[in-house]
N, C-alpha and C. Protein backbone atom coordinates (compact mmCIF):
# COMPACT_ATOMS: atom_id res chain seq x y z
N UNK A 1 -1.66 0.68 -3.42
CA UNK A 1 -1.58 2.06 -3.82
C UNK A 1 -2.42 2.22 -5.08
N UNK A 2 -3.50 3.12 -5.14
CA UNK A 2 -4.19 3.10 -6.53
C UNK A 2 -3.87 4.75 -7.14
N UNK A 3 -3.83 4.73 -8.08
CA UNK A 3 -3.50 6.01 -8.97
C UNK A 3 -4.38 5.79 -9.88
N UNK A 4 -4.65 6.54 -11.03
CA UNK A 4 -5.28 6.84 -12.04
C UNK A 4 -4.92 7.50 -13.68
N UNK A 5 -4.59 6.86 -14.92
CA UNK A 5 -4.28 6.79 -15.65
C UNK A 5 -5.32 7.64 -17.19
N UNK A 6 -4.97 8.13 -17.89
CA UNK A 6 -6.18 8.53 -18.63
C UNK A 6 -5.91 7.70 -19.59
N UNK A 7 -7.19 6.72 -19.87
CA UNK A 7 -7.03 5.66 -20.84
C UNK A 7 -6.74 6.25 -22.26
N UNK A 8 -6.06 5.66 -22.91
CA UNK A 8 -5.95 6.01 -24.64
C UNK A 8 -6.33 5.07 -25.10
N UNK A 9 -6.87 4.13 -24.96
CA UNK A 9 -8.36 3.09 -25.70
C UNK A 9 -7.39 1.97 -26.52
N UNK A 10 -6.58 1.98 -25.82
CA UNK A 10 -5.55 0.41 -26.30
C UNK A 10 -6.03 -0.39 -25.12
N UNK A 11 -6.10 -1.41 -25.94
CA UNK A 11 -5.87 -2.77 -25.25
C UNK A 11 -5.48 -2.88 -24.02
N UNK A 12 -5.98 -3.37 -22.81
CA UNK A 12 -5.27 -2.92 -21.54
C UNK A 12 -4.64 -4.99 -21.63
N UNK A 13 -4.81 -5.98 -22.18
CA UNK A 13 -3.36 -6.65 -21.47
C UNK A 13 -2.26 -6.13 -22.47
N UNK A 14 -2.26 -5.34 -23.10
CA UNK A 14 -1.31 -5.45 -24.54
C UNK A 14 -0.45 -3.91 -23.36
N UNK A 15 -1.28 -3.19 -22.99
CA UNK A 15 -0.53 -2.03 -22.09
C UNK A 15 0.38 -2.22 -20.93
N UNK A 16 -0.68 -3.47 -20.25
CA UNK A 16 -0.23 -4.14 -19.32
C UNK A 16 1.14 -5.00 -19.67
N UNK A 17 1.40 -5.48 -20.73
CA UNK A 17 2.68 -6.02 -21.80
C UNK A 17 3.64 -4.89 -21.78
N UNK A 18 3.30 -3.83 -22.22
CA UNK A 18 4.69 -3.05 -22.21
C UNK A 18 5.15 -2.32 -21.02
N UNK A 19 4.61 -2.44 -19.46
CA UNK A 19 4.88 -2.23 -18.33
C UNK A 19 5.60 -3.64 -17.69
N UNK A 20 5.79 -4.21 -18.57
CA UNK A 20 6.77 -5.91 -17.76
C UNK A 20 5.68 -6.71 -17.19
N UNK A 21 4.13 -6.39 -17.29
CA UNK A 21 3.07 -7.40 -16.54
C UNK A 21 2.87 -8.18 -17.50
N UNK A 22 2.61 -9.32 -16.81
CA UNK A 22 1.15 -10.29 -17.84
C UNK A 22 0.26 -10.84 -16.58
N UNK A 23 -0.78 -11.29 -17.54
CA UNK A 23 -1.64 -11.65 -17.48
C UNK A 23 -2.12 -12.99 -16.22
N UNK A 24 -3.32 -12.64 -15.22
CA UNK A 24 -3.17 -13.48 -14.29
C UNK A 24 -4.71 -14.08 -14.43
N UNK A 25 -5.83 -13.23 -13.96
CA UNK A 25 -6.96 -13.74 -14.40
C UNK A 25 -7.89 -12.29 -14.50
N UNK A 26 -9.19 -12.78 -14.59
CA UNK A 26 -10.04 -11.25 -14.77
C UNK A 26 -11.32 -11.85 -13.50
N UNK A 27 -11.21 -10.35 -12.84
CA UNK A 27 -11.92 -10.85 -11.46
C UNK A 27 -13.16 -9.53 -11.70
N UNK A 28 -14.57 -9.95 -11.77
CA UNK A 28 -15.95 -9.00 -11.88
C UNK A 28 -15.05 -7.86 -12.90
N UNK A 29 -14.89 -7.00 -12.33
CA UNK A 29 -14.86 -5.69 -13.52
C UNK A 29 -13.22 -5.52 -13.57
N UNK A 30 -12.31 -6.13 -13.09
CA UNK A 30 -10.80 -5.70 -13.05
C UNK A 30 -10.17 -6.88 -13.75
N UNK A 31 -8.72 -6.45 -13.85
CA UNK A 31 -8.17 -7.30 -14.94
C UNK A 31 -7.10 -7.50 -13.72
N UNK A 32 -6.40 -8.66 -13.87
CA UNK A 32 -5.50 -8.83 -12.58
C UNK A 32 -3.77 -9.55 -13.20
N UNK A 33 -2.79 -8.54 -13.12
CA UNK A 33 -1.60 -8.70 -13.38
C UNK A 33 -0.81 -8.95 -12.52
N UNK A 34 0.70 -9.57 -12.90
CA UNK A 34 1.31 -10.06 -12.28
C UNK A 34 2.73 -9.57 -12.48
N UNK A 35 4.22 -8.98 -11.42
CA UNK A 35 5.61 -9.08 -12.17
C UNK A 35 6.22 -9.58 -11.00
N UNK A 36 6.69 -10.75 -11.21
CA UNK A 36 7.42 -11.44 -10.33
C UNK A 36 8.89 -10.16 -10.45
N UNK A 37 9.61 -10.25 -9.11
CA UNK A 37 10.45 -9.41 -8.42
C UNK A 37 11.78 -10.28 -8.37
N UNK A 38 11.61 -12.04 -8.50
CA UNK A 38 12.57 -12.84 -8.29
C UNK A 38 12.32 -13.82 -9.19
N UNK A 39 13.04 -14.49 -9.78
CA UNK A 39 12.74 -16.26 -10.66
C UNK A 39 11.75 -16.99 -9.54
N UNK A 40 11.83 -16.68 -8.93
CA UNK A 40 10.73 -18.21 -8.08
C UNK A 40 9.15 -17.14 -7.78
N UNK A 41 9.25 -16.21 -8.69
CA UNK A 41 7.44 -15.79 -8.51
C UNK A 41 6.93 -15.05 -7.26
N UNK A 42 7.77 -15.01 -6.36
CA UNK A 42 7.01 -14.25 -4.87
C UNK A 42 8.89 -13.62 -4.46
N UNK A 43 8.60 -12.44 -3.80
CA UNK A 43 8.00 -11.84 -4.07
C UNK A 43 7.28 -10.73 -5.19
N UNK A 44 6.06 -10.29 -5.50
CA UNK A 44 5.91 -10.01 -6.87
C UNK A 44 4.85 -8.57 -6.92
N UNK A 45 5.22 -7.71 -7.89
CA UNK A 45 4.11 -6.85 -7.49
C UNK A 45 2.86 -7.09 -8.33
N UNK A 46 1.65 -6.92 -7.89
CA UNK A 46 0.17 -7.15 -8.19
C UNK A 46 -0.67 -6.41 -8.38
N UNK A 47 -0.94 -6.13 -9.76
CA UNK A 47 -1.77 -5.07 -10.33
C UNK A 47 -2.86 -5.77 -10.84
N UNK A 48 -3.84 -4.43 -10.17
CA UNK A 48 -5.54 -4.91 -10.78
C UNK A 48 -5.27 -3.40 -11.70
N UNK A 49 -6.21 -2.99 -12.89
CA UNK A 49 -6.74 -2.61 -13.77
C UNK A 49 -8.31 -2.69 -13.98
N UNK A 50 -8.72 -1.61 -14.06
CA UNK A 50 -10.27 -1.23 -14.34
C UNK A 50 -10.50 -0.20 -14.61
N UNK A 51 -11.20 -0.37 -15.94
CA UNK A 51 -11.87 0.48 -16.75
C UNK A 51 -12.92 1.55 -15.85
N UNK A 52 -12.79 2.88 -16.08
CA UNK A 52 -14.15 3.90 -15.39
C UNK A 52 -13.88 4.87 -16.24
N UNK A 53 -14.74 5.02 -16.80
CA UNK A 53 -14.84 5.85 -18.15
C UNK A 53 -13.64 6.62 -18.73
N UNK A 54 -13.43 7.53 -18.74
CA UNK A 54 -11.81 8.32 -19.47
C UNK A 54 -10.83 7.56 -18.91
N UNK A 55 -10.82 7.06 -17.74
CA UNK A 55 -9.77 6.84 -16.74
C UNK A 55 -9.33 5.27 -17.04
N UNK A 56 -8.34 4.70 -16.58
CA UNK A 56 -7.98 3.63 -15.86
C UNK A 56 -7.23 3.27 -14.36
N UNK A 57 -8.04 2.88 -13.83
CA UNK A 57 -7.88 3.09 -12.40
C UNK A 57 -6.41 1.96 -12.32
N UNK A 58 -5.85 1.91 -11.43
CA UNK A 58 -4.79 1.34 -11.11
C UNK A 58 -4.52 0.93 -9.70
N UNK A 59 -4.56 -0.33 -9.51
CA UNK A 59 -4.45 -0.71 -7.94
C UNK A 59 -3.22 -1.60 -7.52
N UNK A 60 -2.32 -0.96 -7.04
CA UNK A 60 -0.98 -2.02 -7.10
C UNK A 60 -0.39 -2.14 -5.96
N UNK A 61 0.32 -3.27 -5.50
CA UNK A 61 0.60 -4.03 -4.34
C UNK A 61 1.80 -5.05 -4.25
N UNK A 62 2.17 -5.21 -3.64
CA UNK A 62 3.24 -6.33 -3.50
C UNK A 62 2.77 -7.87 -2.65
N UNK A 63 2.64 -8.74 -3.29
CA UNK A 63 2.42 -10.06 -2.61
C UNK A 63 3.82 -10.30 -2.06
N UNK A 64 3.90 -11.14 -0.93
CA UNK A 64 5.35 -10.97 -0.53
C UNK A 64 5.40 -12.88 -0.46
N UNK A 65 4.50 -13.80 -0.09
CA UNK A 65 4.55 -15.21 -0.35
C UNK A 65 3.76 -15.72 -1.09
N UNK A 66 3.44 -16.87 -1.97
CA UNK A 66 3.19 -17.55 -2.11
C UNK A 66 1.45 -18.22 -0.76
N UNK A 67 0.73 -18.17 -1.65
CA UNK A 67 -0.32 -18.55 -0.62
C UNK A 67 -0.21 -20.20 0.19
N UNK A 68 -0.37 -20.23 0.95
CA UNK A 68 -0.34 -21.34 2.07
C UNK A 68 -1.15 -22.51 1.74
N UNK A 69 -2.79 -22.11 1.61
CA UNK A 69 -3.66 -23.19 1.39
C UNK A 69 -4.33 -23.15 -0.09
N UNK A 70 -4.44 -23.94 -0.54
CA UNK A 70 -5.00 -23.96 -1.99
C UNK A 70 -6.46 -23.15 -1.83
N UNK A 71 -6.65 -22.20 -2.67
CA UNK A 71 -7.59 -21.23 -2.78
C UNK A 71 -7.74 -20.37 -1.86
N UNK A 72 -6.77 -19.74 -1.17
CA UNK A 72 -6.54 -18.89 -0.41
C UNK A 72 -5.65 -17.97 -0.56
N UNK A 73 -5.88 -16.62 -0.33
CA UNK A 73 -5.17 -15.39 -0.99
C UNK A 73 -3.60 -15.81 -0.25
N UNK A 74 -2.71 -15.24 -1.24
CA UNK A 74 -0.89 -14.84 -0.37
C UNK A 74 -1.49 -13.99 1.00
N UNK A 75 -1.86 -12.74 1.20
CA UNK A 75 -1.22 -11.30 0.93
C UNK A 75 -0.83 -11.41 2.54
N UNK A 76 0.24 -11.77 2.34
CA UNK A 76 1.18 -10.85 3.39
C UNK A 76 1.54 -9.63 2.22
N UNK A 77 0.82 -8.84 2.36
CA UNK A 77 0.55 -7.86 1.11
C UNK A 77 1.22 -6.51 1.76
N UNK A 78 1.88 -5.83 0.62
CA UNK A 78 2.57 -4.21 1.23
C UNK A 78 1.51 -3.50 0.27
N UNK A 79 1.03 -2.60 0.79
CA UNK A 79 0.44 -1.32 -0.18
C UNK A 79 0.85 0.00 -0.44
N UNK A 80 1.41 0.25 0.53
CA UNK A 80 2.31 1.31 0.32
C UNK A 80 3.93 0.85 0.62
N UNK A 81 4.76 2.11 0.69
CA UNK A 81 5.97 2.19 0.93
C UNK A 81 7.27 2.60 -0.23
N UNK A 82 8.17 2.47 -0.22
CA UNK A 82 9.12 3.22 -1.23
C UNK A 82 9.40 2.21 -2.50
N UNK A 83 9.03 1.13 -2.08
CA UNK A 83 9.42 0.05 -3.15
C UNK A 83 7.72 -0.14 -4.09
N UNK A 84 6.72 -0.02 -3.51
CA UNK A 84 5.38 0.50 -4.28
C UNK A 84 5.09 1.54 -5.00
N UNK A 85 5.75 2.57 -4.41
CA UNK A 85 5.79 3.75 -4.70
C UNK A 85 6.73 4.30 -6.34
N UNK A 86 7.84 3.46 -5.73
CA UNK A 86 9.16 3.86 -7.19
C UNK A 86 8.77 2.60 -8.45
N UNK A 87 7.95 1.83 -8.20
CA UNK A 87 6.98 0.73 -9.31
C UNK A 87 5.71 1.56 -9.70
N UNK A 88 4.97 2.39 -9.49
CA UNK A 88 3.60 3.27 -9.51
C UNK A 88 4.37 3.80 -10.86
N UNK A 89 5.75 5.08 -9.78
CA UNK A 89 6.61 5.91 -10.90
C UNK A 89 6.88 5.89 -12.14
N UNK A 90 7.56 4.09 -11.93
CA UNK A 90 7.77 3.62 -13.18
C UNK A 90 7.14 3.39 -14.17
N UNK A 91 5.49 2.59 -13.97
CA UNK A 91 4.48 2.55 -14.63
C UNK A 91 4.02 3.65 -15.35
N UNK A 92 3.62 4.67 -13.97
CA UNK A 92 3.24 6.11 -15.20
C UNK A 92 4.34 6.76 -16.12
N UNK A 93 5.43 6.88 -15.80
CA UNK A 93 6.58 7.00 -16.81
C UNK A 93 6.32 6.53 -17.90
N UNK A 94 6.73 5.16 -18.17
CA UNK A 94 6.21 4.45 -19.12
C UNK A 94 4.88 4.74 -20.20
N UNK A 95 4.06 4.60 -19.43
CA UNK A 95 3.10 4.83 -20.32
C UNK A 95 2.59 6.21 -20.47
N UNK A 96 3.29 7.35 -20.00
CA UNK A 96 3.10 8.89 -20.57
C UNK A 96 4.08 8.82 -21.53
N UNK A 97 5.46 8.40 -21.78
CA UNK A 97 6.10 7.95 -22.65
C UNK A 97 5.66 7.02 -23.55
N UNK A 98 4.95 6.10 -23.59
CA UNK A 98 3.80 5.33 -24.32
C UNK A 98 2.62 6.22 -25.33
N UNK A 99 1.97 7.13 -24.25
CA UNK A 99 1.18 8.14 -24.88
C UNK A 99 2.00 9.11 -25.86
N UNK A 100 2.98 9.52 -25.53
CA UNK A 100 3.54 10.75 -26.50
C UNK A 100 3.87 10.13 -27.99
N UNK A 101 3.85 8.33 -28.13
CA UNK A 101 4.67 8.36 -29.21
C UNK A 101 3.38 7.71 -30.34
């Protein structure tokens, strides 16, 4: 699910910090986060971040296992649905509440 954010020129892992993410790796132009959903890491939702001028784009997803072969993606991946959807919510909540203060 991608949405769109109007950047306020903070730090995006430090933003990404006060939405419950950290830090996973940085892939060409996106920044790639992580919030595990359970103690054992999967299933977890998966946010990329990228900068486009005023904006910050937002691309978020749910990994649902653990990848199989070493260097090979999880994604038995959800992109939409009600449990993507009420995590999006939460995020922009947050950080329009973030912006006001």
């Amino acid at each position: 699910m991608k949405f769109i954010i109007k950047n306020t020129g903070e730090n995006i892992v430090n933003l990404a910090r006060k939405i419950a993410y950290y830090f996973l790796k940085e892939e060409k132009d996106e920044l790639s986060f992580v919030r595990p959903l359970e103690r054992t890491g999967f299933p977890r939702f998966h946010l990329y971040i990228k900068k486009s001028n005023e904006d910050l784009i937002f691309n978020l997803h749910i990994d649902q296992k653990k990848p199989i072969y070493k260097g090979a993606p999880a994604h038995a991946g959800e992109y939409e649905g009600r449990v993507v959807e009420t995590e999006a919510e939460r995020i922009k909540q947050i950080l329009q509440q973030n912006a006001k203060n």
